[in-house]
Protein backbone atom coordinates (compact mmCIF):
# COMPACT_ATOMS: atom_id res chain seq x y z
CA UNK A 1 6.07 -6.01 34.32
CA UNK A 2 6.36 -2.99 36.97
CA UNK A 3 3.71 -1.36 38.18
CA UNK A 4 2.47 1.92 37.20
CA UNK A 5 -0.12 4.26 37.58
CA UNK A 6 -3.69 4.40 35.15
CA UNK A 7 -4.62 7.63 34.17
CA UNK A 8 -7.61 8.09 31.22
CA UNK A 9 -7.76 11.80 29.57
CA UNK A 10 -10.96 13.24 28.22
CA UNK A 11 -9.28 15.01 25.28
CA UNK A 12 -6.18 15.62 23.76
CA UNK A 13 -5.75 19.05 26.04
CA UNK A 14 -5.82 16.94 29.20
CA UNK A 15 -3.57 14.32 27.59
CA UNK A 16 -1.18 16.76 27.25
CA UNK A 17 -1.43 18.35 30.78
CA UNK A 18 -1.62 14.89 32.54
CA UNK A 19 1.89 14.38 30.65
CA UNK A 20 3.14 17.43 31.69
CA UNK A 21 2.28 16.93 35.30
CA UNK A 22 3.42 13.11 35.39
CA UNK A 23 7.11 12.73 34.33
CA UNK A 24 7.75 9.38 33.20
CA UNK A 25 4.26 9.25 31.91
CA UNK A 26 3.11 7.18 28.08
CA UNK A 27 0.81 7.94 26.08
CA UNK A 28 -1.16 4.95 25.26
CA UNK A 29 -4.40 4.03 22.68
CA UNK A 30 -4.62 0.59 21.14
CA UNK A 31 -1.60 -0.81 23.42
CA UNK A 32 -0.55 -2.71 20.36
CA UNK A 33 3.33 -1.30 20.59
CA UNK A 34 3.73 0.23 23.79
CA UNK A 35 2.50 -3.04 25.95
CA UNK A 36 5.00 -5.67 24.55
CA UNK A 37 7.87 -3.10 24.82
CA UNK A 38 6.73 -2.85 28.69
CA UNK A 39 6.51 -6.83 28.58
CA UNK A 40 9.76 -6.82 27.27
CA UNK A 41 11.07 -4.29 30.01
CA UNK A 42 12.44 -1.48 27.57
CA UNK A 43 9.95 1.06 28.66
CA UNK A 44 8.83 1.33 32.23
CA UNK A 45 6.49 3.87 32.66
CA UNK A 46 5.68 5.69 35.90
CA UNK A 47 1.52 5.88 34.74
CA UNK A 48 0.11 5.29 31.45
CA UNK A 49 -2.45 7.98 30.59
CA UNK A 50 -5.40 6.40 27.87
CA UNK A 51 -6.63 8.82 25.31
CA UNK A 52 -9.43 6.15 24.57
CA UNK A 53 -11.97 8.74 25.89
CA UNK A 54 -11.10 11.35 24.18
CA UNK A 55 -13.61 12.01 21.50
CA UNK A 56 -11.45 15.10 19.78
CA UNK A 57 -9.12 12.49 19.05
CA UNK A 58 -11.25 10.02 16.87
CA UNK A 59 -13.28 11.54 14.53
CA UNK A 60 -12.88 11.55 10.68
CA UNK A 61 -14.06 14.76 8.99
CA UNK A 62 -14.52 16.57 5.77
CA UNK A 63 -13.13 19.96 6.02
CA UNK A 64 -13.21 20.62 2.61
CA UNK A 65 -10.09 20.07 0.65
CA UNK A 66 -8.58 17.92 3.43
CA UNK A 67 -9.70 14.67 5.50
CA UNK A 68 -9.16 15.35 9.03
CA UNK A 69 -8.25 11.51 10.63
CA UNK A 70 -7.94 11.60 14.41
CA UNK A 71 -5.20 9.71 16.22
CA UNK A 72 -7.18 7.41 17.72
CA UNK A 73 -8.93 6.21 15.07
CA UNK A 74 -7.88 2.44 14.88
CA UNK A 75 -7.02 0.99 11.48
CA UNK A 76 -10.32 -0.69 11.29
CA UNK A 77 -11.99 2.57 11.69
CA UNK A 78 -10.15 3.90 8.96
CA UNK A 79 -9.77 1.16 6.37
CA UNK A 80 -14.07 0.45 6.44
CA UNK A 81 -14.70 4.49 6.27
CA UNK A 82 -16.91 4.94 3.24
CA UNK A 83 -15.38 8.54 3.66
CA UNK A 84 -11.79 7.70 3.91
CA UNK A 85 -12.29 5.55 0.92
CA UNK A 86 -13.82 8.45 -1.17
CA UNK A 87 -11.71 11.06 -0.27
CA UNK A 88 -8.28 9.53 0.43
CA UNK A 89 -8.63 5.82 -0.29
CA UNK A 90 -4.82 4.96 -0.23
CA UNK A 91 -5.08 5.30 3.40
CA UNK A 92 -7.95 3.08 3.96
CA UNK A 93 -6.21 0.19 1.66
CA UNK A 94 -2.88 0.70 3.92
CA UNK A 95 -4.91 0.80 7.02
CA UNK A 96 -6.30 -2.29 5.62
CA UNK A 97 -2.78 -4.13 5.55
CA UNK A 98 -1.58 -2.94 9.26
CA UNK A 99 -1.69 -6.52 10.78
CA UNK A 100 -4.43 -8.97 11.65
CA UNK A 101 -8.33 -8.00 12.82
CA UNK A 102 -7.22 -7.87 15.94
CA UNK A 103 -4.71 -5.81 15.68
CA UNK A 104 -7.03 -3.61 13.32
CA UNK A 105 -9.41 -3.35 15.52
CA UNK A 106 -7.03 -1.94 18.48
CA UNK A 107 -4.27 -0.18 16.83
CA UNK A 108 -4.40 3.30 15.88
CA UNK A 109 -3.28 5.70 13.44
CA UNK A 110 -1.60 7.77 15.82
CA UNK A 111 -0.01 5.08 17.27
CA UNK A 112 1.45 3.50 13.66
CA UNK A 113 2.67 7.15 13.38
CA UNK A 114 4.27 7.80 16.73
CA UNK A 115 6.33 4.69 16.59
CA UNK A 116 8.21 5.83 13.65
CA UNK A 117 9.15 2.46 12.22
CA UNK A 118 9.90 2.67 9.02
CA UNK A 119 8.14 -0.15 8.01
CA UNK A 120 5.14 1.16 9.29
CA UNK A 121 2.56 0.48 7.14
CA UNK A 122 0.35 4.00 7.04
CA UNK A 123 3.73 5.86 6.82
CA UNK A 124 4.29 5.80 3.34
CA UNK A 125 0.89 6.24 2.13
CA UNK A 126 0.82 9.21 4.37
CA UNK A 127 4.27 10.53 2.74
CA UNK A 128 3.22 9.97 -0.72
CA UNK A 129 -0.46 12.20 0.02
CA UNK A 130 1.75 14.62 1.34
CA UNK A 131 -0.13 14.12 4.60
CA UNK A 132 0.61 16.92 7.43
CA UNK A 133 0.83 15.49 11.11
CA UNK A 134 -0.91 17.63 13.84
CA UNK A 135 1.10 17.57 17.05
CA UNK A 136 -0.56 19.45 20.59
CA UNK A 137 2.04 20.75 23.67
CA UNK A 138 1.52 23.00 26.09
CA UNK A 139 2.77 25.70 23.76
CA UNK A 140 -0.13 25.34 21.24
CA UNK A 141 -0.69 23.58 18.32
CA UNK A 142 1.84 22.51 14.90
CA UNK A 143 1.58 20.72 11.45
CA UNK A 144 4.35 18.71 10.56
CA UNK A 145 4.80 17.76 7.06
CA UNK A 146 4.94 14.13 7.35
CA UNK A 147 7.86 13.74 4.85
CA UNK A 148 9.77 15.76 7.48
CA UNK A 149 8.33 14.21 10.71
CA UNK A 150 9.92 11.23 10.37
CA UNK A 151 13.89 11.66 11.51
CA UNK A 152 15.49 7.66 12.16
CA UNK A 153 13.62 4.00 13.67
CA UNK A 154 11.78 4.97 16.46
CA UNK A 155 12.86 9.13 16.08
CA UNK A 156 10.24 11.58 15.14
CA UNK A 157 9.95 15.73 15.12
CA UNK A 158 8.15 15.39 18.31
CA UNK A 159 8.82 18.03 20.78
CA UNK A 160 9.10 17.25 24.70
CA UNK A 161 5.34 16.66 25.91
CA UNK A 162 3.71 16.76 22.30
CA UNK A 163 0.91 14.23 21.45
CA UNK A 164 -0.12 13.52 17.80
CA UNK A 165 -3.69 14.87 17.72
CA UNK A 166 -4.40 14.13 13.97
CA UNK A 167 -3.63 14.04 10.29
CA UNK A 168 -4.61 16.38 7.68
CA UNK A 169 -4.90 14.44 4.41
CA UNK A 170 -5.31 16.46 1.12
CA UNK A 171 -8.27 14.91 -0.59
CA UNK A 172 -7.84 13.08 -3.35
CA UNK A 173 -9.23 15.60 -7.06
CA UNK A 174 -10.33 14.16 -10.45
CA UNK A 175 -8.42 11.77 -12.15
CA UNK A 176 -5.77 11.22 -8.92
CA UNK A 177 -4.73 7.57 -8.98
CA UNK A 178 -3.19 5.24 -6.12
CA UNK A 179 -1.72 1.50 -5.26
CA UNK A 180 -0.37 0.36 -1.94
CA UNK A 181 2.14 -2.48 -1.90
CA UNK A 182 3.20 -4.37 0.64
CA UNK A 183 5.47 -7.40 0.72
CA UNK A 184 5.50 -9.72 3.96
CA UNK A 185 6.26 -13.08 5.14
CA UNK A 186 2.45 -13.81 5.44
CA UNK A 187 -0.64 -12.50 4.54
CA UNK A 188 -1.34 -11.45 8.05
CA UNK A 189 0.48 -10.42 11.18
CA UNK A 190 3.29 -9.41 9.12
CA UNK A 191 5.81 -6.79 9.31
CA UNK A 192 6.97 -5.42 5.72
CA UNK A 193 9.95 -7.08 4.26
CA UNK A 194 9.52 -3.83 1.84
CA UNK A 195 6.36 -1.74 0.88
CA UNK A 196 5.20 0.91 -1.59
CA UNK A 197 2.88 3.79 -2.18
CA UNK A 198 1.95 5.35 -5.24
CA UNK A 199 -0.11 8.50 -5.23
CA UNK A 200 0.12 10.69 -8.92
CA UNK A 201 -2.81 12.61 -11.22
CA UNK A 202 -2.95 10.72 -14.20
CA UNK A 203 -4.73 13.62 -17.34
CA UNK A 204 -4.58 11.98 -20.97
CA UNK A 205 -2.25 9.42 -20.34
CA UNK A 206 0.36 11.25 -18.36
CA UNK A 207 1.18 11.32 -15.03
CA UNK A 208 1.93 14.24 -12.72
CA UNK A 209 2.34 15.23 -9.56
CA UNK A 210 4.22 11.49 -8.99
CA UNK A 211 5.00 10.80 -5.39
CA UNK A 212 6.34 6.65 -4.67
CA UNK A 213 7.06 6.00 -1.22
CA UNK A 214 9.22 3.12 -0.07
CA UNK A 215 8.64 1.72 3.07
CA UNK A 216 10.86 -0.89 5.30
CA UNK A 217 14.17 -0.01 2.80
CA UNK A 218 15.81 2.79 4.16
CA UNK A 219 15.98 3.95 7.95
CA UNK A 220 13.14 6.29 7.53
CA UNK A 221 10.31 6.07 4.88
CA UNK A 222 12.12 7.50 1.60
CA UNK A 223 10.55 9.12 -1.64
CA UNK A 224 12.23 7.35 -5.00
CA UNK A 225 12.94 10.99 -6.16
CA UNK A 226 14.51 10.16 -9.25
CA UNK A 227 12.12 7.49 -10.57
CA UNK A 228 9.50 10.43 -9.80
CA UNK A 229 10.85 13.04 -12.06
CA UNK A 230 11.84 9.93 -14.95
CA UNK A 231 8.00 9.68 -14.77
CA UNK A 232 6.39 13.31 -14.58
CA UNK A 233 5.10 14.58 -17.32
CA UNK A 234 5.40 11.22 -19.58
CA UNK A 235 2.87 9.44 -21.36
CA UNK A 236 2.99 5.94 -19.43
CA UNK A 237 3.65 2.67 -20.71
CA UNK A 238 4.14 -0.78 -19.20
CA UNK A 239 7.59 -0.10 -21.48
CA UNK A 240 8.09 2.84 -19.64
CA UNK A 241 7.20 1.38 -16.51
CA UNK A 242 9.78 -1.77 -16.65
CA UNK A 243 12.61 1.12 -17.99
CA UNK A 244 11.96 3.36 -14.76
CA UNK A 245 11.26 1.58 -12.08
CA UNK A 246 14.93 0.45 -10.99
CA UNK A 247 15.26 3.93 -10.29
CA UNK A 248 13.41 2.89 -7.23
CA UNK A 249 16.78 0.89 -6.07
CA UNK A 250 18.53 4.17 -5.60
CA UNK A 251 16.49 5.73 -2.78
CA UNK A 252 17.06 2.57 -1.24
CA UNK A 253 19.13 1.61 1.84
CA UNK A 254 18.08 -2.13 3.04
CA UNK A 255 19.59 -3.74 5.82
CA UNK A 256 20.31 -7.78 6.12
CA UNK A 257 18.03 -8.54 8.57
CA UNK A 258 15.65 -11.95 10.05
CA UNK A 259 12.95 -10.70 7.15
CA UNK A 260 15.40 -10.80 4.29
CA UNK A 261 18.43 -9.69 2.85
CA UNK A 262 19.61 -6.19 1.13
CA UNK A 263 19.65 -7.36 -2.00
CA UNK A 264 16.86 -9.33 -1.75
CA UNK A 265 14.89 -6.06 -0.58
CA UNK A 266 16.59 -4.11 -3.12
CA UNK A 267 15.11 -6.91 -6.12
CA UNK A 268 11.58 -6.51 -4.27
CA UNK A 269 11.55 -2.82 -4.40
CA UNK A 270 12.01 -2.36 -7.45
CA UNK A 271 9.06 -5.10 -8.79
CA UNK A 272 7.11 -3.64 -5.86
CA UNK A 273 6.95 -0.18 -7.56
CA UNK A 274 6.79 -1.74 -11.02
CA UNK A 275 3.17 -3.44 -9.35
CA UNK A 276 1.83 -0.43 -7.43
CA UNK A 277 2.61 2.25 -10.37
CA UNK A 278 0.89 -0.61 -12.73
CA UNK A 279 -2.07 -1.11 -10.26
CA UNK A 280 -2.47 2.64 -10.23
CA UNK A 281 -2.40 3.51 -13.40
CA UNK A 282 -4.55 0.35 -14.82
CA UNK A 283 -6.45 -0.86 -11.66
CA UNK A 284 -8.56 -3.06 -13.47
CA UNK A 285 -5.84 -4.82 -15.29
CA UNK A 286 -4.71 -6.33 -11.97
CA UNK A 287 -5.85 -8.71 -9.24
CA UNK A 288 -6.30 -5.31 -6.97
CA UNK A 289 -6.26 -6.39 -3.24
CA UNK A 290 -8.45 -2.53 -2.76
CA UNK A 291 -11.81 -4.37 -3.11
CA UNK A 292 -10.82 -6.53 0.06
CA UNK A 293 -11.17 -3.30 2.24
CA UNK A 294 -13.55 -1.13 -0.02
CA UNK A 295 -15.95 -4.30 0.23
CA UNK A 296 -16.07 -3.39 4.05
CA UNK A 297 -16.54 0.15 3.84
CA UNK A 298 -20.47 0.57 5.11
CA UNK A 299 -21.10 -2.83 4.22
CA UNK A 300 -21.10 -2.36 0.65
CA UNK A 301 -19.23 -4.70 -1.79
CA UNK A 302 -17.40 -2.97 -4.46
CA UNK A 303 -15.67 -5.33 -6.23
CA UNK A 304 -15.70 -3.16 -9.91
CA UNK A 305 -14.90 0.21 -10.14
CA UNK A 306 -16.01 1.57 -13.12
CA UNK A 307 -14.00 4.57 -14.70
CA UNK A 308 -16.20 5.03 -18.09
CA UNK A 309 -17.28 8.31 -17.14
CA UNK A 310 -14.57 9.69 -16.33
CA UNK A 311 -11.93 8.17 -19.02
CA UNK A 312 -11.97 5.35 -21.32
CA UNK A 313 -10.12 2.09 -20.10
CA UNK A 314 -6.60 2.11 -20.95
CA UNK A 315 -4.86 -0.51 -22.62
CA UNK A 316 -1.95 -2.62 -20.46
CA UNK A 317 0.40 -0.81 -23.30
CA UNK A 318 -0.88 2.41 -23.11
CA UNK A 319 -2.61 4.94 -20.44
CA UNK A 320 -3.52 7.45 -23.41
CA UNK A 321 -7.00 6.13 -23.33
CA UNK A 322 -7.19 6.89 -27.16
CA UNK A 323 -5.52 4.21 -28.75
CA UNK A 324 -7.52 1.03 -27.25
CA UNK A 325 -11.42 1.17 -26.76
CA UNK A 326 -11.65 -2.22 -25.99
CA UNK A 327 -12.75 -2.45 -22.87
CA UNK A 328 -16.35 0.25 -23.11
CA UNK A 329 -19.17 -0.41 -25.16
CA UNK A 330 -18.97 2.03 -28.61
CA UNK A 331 -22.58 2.60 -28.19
CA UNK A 332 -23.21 2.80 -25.03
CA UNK A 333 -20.06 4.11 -23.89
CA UNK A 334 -20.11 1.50 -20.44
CA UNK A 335 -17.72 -0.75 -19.60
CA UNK A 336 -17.64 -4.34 -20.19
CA UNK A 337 -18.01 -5.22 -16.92
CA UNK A 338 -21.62 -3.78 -16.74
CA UNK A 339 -23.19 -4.71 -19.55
CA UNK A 340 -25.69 -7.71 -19.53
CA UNK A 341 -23.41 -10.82 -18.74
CA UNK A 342 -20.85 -8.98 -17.76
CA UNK A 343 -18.34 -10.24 -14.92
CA UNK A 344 -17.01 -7.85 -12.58
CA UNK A 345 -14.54 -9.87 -11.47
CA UNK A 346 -12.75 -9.67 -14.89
CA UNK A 347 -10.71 -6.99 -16.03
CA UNK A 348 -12.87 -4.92 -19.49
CA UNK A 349 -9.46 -5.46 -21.59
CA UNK A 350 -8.91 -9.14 -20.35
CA UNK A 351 -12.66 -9.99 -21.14
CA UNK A 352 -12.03 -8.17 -24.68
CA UNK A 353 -9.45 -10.54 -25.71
CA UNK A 354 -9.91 -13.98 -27.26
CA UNK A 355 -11.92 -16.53 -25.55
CA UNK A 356 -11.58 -16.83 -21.65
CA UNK A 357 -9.75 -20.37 -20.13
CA UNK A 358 -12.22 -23.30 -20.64
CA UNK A 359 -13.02 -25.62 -18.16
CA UNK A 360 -9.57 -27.56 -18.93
CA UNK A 361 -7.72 -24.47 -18.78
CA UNK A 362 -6.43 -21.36 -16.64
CA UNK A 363 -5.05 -18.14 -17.72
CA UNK A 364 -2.23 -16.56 -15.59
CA UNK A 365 -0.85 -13.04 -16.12
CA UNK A 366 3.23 -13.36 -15.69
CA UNK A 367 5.82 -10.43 -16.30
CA UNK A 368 9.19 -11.05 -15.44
CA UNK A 369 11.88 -8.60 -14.00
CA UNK A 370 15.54 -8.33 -13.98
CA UNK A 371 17.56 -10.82 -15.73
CA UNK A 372 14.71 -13.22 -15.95
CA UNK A 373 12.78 -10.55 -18.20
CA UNK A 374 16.07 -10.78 -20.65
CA UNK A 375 15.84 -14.78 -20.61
CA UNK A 376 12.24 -15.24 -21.24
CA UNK A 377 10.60 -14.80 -24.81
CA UNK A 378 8.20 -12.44 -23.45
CA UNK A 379 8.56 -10.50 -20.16
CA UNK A 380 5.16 -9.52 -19.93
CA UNK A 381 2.03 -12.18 -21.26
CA UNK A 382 -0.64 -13.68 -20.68
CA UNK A 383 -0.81 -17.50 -20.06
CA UNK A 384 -3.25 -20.23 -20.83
CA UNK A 385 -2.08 -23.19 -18.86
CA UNK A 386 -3.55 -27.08 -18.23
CA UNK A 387 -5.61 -26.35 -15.18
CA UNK A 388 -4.18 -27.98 -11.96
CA UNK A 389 -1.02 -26.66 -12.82
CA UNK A 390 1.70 -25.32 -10.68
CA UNK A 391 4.94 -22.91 -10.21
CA UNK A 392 7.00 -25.49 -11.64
CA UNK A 393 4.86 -26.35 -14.53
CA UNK A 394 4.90 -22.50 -15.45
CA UNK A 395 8.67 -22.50 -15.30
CA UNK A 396 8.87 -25.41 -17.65
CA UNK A 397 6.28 -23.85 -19.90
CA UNK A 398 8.31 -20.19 -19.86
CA UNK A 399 11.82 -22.55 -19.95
CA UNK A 400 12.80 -21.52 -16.28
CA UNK A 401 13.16 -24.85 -15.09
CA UNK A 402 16.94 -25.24 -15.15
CA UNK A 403 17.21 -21.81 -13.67
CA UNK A 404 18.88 -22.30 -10.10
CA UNK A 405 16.98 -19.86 -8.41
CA UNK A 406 13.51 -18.27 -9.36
CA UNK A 407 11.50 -16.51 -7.08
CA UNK A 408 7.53 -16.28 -8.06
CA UNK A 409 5.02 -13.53 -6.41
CA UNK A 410 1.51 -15.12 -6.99
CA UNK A 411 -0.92 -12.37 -6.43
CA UNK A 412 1.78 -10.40 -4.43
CA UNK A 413 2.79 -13.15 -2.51
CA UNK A 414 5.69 -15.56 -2.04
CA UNK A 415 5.16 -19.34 -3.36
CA UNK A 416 7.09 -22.24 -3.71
CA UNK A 417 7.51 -24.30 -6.64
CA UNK A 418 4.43 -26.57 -5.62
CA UNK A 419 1.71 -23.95 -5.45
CA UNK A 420 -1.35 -24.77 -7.08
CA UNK A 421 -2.18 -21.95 -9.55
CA UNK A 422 -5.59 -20.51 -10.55
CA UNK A 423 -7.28 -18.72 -13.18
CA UNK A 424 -6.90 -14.98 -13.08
CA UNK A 425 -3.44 -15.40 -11.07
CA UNK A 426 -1.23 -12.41 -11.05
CA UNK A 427 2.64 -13.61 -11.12
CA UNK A 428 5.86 -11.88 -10.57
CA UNK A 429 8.83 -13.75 -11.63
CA UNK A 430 12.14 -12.74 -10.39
CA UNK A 431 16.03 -13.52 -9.68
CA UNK A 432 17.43 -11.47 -6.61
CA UNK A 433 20.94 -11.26 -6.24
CA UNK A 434 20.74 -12.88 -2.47
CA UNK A 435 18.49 -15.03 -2.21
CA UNK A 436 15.72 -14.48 0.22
């Protein structure tokens, strides 16, 4: 590595100036980027200023109808916010998937931003709030809408000498729902094979105001425009749902790349909005990976969020909320989760049905997609298997096991055929063209 010079700014105005004054100069925060392309000898700064101690640059505010996130607030800070996840908790739970601890605890937002990858995780949650980016130069301050900041891998609206200050993040009103998706080789430390966002208003069943992001398909982040407007407006179904979402394919452009192949990503799109515009819409009805980061947010475990108050439970079938009261309490009007006995680990609808698995058995939610979904007697059902049973047993039991190639998600996840499966298991079952 060269050597270079170590500058530290006080605030984002000094940043700026200390880049203006120091051609060749980086801008640098958590390091997490910017070192191992200076490892790798495709950057070699003359000095690399630190905005670490600038305190205008890492605050999270209220200002009313919009969260105010600093750029150099580092994932960590962002994903346990009991702030961000009350007023715009999509970004927490893709702040929450940037990465390892480590690199949570280092990297920043402005950084994940700057970088412009379009797998970046924040990037489509960011698109899909309609999120405005706050660049500084010597000329004065700008707001980029971040659907438009983003211009190619590695490209951004950027001028010469601006610095990403901050993001202005409408707050999320009444009735807004969310999901964030993300598909990697690993739980951890993994770059997105292909992601999704889902950010909509959901008002007696129907959606509005639908915005799906798709991350790590297309050379920027993309909105699946089309699959959008095929859901504003519509009461929503899990019919509806499996009829729409491979709409999402068409605002995709995969590449072939180390991480998987362009149809593969194409296949995984497409269930990967099918799972976040499920998990949005019924977040109870789904193994929801948002109480893994909520449950860090000042300490306080939420592992049940209960919607009675502000609409009744939908059904998996139906988001109407007038057709299935199963899952509240006619009396009392709470949900089954909090009533004496009550687990809230257990999904109100899924605790409504018959008895739950005995101690011999497991019960496993499986929907299928693609051709699979046309092969199977049911695309979308619920399980009850011998417990100690596995991916393969599943197939047999579902008559997949002469398929040549079936792929299986279990709880958003790739598994082989030997997995051990467990009781309350989400699984996606799928045939993509090319393998993966």
């Amino acid at each position: 590595m060269d050597t270079f010079r170590a500058l530290s700014a006080r605030c984002a105005r000094e940043a700026v100036e200390m880049l203006a004054a120091e051609p060749g100069a980086v801008l640098a925060a958590g390091c997490t980027d910017i070192l191992v392309k200076m490892k790798d000898g495709k950057v070699r700064p003359s000095a690399v200023i630190s905005i670490d101690r600038a305190a205008d640059m890492s605050s999270i505010e209220d200002t009313g109808r919009t969260l105010w996130v600093g750029a150099g607030c580092t994932h960590a800070d962002i994903s346990r916010s009991t702030l961000v996840a009350e007023k715009a908790p999509l970004i927490a739970a893709a702040s929450a998937a940037v990465g390892s601890p480590q690199i949570r605890n280092r990297g920043t937002l402005g950084g994940n931003v700057a970088t412009a990858s379009p797998a970046g995780d924040t990037i489509p949650a960011l698109i899909a709030m309609e999120a405005r980016i706050v660049a500084l130069g010597l000329a004065g301050q700008r707001a980029i809408e971040a659907g438009q900041f983003f211009l190619g891998p590695g490209k951004s609206a950027l001028g010469p000498g601006e610095i990403i200050v901050g993001v202005e993040i409408p707050c999320d009103e009444p009735g807004d729902v969310w999901a964030f998706r993300k598909l990697g080789g690993r739980q951890a430390m993994s770059i997105a094979i292909a992601g999704v966002a889902v950010h909509a208003h959901l008002e007696r069943g129907a959606l509005s105001r639908v915005a799906v992001a798709l991350g790590s398909v297309a050379p920027v982040v993309v909105r699946a425009r089309r699959l959008e407007e095929a859901l504003e407006g519509r009461r929503v179904t899990a019919d509806l749902l499996a009829e729409v979402c491979p709409l999402a394919r068409e605002a995709a452009s995969p590449i072939t790349d180390i991480r998987g192949s362009r149809e593969y990503r194409l296949a995984m799109v497409e269930a990967l909005a099918y799972q976040a515009l499920y998990a949005a819409v019924w977040p109870d009805e789904v193994s929801e990976p948002r109480a893994k980061w909520e449950s860090g947010a000042g300490g306080v475990q939420v592992g049940h969020e209960c919607r009675c108050h502000s609409r009744p439970d939908p059904s998996p079938v139906d988001a109407s909320g007038t057709d299935d009261t199963s899952g509240t309490d006619g009396a009392s009007g709470s949900c089954v989760a909090h009533r004496p006995g009550g687990s809230p680990s257990v999904s109100a609808s899924r605790e409504a049905e018959a008895p739950g698995s005995g101690p011999d058995s497991i019960r496993v939610h499986v929907v299928a997609f693609g051709e699979l979904a046309c092969r199977v007697e049911k695309a979308d059902v619920t399980l009850d298997l011998p417990r100690g049973s596995t991916v393969a047993d599943l197939y047999r039991h579902i008559g997949l096991a002469d398929d040549s190639y079936v792929m299986a998600l279990v709880n958003h996840r790739r598994e082989f055929d030997d997995k051990l499966l467990s009781d309350g298991d989400e699984i996606a079952l799928m045939h993509p063209v090319g393998g993966g």
